[in-house]
Protein backbone atom coordinates (compact mmCIF):
# COMPACT_ATOMS: atom_id res chain seq x y z
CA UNK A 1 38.07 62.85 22.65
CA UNK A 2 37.83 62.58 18.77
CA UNK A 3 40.48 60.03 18.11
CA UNK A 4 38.17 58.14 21.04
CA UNK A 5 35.19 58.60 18.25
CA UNK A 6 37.08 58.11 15.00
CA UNK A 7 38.16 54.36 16.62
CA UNK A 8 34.61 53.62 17.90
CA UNK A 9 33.27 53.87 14.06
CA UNK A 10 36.45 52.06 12.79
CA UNK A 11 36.10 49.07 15.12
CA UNK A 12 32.65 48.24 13.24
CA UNK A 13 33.10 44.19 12.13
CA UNK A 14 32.64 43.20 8.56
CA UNK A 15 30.29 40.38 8.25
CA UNK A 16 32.64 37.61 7.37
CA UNK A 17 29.70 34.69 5.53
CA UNK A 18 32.75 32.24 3.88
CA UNK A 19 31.82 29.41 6.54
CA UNK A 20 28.29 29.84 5.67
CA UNK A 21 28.47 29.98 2.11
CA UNK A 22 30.75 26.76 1.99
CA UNK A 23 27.79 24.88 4.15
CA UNK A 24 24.91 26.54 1.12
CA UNK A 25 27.21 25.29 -1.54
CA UNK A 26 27.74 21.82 -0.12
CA UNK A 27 24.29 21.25 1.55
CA UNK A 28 22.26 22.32 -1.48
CA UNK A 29 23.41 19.79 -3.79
CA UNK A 30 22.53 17.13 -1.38
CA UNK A 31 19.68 18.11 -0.31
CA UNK A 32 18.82 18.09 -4.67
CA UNK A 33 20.14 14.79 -4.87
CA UNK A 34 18.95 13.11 -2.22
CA UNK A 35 15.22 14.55 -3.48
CA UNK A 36 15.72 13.58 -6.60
CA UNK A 37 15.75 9.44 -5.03
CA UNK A 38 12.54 9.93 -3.06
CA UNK A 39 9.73 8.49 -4.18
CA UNK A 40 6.27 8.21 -2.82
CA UNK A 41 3.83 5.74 -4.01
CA UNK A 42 0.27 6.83 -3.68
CA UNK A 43 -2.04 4.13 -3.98
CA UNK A 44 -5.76 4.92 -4.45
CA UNK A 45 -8.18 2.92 -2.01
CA UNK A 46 -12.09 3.29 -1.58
CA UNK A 47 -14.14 2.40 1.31
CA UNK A 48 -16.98 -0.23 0.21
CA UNK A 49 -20.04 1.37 -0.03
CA UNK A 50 -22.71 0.55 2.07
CA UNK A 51 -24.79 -0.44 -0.82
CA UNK A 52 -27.36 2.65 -0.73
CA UNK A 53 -26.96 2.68 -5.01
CA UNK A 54 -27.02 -1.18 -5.25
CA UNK A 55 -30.81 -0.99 -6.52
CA UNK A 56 -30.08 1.09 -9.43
CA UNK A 57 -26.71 -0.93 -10.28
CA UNK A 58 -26.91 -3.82 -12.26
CA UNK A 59 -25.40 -7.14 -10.82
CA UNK A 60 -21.96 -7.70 -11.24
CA UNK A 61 -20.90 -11.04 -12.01
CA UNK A 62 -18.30 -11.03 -8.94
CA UNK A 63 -17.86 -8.46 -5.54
CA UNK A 64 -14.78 -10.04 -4.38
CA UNK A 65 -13.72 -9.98 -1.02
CA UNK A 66 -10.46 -11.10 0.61
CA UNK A 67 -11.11 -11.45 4.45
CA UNK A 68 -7.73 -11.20 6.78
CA UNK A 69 -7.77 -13.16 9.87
CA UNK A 70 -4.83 -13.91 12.18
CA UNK A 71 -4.99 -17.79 11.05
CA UNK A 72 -6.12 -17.65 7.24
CA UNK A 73 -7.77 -15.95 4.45
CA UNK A 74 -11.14 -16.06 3.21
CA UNK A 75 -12.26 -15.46 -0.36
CA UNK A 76 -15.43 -14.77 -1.06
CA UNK A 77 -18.34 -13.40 -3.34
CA UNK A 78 -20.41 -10.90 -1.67
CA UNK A 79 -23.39 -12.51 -3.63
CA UNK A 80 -22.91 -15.99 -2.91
CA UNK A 81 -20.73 -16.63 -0.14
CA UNK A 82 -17.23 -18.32 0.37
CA UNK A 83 -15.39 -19.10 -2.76
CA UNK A 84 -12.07 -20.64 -0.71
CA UNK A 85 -10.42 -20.29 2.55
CA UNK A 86 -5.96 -20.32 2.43
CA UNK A 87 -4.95 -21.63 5.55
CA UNK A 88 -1.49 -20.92 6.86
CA UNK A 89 1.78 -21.83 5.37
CA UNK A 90 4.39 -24.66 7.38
CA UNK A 91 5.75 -21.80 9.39
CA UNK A 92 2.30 -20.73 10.38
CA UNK A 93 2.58 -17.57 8.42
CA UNK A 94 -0.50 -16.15 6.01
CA UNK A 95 0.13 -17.65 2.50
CA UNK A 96 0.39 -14.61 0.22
CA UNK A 97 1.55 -17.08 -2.43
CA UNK A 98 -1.42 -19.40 -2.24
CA UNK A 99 -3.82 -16.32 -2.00
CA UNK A 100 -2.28 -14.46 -5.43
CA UNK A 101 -2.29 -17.82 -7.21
CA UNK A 102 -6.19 -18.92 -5.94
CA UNK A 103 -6.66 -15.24 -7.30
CA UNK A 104 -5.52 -15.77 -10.51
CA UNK A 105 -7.69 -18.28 -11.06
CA UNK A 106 -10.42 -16.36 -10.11
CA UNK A 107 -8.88 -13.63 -12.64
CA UNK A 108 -9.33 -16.33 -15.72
CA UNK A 109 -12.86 -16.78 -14.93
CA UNK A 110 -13.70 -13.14 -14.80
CA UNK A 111 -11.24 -11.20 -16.52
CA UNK A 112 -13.53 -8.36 -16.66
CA UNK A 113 -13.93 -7.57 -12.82
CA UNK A 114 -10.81 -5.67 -11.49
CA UNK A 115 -12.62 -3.94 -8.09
CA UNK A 116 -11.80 -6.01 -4.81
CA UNK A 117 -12.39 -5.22 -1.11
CA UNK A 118 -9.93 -6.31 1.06
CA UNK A 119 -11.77 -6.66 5.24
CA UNK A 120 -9.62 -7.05 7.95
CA UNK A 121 -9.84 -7.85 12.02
CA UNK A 122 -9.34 -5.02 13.94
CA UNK A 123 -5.53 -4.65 15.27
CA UNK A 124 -3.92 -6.27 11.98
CA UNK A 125 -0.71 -5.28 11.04
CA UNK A 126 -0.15 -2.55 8.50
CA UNK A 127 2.79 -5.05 6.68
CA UNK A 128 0.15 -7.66 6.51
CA UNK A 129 -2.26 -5.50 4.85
CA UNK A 130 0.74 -4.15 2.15
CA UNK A 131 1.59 -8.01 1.23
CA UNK A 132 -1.99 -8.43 1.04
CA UNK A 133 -3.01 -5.85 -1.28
CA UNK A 134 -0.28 -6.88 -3.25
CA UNK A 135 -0.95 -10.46 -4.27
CA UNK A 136 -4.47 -9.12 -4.58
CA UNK A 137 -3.34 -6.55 -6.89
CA UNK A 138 -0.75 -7.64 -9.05
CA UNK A 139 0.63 -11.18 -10.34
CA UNK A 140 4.84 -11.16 -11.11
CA UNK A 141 5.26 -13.55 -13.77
CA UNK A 142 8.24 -15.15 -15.19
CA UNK A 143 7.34 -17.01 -18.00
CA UNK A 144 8.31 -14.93 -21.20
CA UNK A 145 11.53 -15.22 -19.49
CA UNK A 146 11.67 -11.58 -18.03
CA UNK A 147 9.76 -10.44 -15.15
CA UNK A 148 6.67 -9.61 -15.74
CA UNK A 149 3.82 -7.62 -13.62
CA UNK A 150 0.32 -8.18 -14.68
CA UNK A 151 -3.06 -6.59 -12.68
CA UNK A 152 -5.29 -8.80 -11.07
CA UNK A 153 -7.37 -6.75 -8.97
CA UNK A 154 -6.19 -2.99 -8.98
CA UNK A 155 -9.02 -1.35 -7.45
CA UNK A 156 -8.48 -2.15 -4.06
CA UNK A 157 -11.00 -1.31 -1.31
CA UNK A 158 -10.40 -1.49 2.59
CA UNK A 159 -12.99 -2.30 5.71
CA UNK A 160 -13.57 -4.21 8.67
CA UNK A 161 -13.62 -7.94 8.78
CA UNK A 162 -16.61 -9.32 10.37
CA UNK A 163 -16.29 -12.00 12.97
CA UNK A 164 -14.49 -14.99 12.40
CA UNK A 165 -17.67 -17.50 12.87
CA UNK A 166 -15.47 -20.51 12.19
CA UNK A 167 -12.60 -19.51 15.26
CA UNK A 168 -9.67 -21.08 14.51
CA UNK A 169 -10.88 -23.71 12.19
CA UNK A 170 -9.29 -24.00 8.85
């Protein structure tokens, strides 16, 4: 009966952890490196305000706005209305291109202003809205011979379009 015993306590496993140290010491390092290439771009956006300070403000020379519609865009000045409407491209596609260069002339006559609101229909595309606020935001320029990224508008506000009164008219 005691040999029976002396077995029973001798037959107790050793925890054997090689496998599972050779998965730490592999997966570790990846995990580090792959961290290491991920990147998240936080950009900062404010809803327009519904104007309850606007009385004690001063006026600004220009509240841009940037309205996205299925068929165009529409610039315009809060204050005084529609500065320009960018129909489609030839493939029927929004024009980023026309939009950041219209905006760049708008930059050159007020340099100082750098807040814009960009208003959009309900159900638009979140890709549309990125390539927007891009060619609102920044201009890529080529002409020192390197490429070049210059602000336009960086303060970049989102909200709803309102109605497209014109329909499809361009």
């Amino acid at each position: 009966m005691r040999s029976r015993l002396k077995k029973a306590r001798d037959t107790n496993p050793e925890l054997d952890i090689t496998s599972f140290m050779n998965l730490m010491v592999i997966l570790i390092p990846f995990l580090l490196l792959n961290a290491v290439f991920t990147q998240v771009a936080v950009l900062q956006v404010s809803m327009p305000s519904g104007g309850a300070g606007a009385a004690a403000e001063q006026k600004k020379p220009l509240v841009l706005e940037v309205v996205v519609y299925k068929n165009k865009f529409l610039v315009a000045d809060r204050q005084t209305g529609p500065l320009k409407t960018i129909p489609t491209n030839d493939k029927g596609e929004l024009d980023y291109q026309a939009l950041n260069d219209y905006l760049r002339t708008v930059k050159t006559q007020y340099p100082l202003v750098t807040e814009a609101s960009i208003l959009l229909e309900q159900d638009t595309p979140y890709d549309k809205l990125i390539h927007t606020m891009d060619a609102v935001r920044i201009v890529v320029s080529t002409e020192t011979g390197k490429l070049a990224r210059y602000a336009l508008f960086p303060d970049v506000s989102i909200g709803d379009a309102p109605p497209d009164t014109m329909g499809g008219a361009q």
